[in-house]
Protein backbone atom coordinates (compact mmCIF):
# COMPACT_ATOMS: atom_id res chain seq x y z
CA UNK A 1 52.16 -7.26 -12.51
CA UNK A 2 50.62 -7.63 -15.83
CA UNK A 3 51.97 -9.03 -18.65
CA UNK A 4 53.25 -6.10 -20.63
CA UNK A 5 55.58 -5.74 -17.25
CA UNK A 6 57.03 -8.93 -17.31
CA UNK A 7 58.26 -8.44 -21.23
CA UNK A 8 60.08 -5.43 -19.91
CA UNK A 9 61.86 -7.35 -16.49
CA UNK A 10 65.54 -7.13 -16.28
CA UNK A 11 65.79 -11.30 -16.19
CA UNK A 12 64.59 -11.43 -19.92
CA UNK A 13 66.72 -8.10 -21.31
CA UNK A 14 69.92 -10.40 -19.62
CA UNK A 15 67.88 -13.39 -21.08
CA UNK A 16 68.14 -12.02 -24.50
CA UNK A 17 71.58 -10.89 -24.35
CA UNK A 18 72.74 -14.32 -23.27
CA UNK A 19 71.05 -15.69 -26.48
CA UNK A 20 72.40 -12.90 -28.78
CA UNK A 21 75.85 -14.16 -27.42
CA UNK A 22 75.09 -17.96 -28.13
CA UNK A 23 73.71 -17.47 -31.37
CA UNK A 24 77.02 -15.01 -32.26
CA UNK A 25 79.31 -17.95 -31.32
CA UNK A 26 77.46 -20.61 -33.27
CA UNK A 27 77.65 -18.49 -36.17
CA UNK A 28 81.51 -17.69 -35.43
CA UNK A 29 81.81 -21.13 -35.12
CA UNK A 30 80.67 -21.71 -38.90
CA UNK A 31 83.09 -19.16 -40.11
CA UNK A 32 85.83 -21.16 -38.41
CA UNK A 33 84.74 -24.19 -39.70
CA UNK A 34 85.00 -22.81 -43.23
CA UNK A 35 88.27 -21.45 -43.25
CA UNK A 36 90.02 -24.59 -41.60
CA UNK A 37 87.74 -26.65 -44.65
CA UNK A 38 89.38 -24.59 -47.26
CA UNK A 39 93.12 -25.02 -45.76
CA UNK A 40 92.56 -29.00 -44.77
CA UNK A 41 91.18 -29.05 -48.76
CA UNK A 42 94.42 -27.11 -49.81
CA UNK A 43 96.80 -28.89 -47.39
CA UNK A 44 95.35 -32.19 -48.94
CA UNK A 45 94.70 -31.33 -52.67
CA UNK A 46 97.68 -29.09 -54.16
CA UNK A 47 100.59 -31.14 -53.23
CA UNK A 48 99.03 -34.15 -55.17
CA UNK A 49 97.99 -32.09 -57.56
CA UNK A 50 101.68 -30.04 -58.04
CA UNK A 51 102.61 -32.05 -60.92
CA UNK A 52 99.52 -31.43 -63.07
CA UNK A 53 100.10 -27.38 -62.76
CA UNK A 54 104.32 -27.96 -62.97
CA UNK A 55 103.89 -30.14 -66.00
CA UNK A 56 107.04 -32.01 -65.72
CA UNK A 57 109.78 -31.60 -68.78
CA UNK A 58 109.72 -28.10 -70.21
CA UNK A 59 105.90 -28.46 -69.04
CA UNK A 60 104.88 -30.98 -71.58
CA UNK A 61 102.42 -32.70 -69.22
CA UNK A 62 100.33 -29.69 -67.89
CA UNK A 63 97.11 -30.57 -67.18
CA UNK A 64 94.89 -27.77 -67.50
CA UNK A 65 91.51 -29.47 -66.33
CA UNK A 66 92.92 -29.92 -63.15
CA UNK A 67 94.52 -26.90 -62.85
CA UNK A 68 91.19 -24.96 -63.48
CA UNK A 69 88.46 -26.89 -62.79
CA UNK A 70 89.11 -29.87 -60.17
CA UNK A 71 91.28 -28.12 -57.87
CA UNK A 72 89.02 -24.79 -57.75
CA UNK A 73 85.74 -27.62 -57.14
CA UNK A 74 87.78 -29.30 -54.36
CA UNK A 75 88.72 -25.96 -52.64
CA UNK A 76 85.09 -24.80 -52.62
CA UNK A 77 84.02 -28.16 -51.44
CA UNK A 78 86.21 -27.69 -48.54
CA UNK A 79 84.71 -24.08 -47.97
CA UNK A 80 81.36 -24.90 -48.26
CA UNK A 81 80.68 -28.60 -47.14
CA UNK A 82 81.97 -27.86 -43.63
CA UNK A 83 79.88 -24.71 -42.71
CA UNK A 84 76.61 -26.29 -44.50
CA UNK A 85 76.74 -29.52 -42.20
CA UNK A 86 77.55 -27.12 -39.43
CA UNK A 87 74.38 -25.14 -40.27
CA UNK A 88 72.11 -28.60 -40.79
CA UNK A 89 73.35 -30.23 -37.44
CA UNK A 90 73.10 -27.31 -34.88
CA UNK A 91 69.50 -27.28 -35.77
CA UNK A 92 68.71 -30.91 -34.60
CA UNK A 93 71.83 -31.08 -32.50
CA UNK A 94 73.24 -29.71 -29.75
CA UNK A 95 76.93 -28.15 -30.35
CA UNK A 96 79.45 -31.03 -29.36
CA UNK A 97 77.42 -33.54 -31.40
CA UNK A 98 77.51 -30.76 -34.52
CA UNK A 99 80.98 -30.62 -34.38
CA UNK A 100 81.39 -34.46 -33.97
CA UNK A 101 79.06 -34.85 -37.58
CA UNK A 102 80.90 -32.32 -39.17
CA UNK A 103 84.27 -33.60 -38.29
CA UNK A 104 83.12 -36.99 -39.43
CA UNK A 105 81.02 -35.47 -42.95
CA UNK A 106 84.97 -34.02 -43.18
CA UNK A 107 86.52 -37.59 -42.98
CA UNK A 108 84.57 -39.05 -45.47
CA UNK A 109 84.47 -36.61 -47.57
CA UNK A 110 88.80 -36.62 -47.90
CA UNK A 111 88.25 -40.17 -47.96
CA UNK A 112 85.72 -40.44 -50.95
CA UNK A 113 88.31 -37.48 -52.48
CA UNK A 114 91.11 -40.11 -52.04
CA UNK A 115 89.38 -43.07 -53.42
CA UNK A 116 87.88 -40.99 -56.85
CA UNK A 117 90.35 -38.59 -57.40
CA UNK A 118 93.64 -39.56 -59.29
CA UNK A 119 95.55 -35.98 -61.21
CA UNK A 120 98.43 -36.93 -62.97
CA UNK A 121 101.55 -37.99 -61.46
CA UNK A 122 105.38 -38.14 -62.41
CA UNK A 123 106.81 -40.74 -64.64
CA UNK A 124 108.79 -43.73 -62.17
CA UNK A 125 109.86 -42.00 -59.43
CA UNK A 126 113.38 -43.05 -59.75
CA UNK A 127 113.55 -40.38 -62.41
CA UNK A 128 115.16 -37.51 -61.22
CA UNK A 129 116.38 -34.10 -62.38
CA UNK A 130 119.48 -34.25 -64.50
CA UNK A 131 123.11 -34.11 -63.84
């Protein structure tokens, strides 16, 4: 058998396929890992950010900037960090120890989003709504 034949064998055509498969899940993978970054980003970001965009009184305390530009950067943070560390670790890494780093580049990254980012909150919160 020469080796022309052994390119054409049945073992590497299922060979192939099996790879196709892998590499199809890896990338699904990624996807995933995007969308659940953009909804733990939202789940985090717009409650504490709900009384910048409500504005309090009659809406006097509307904060615009982080309405329009810090809440749209954290959301795409969340979209794109997740899948990006995803794409970095599964090259060096096999796929347990990916998702391990990009669970972890997740953690820090909320954290370091906890410690910097402050919007603007409600006056004392013994304030309520009227009678």
């Amino acid at each position: 058998m020469s080796g022309g034949d052994r390119a054409q064998s049945p073992e590497s055509d299922e060979a192939d396929e099996t790879d196709e498969r892998d590499e199809r899940v890896l990338n699904s993978l990624g996807c995933l890992l995007a969308l659940a970054g953009v909804l733990v980003a939202a789940a985090y970001a717009v409650p504490r950010a709900e009384y910048s965009y409500d504005g309090g009184f009659e809406g006097q305390d509307t904060d615009w900037s982080t309405v329009l530009v810090e809440l749209p950067l954290i959301l795409l943070a969340g979209f794109a960090v997740p899948p990006l560390t995803w794409a970095a670790a599964t090259r060096r890494l096999r796929p347990w120890a990916a998702a391990l780093v990009c669970l972890a580049v997740a953690a820090l990254g909320l954290w370091g989003l906890d410690t910097v980012w402050h919007p603007q909150q409600g006056p004392d919160p013994g304030y309520g709504p009227g009678i």
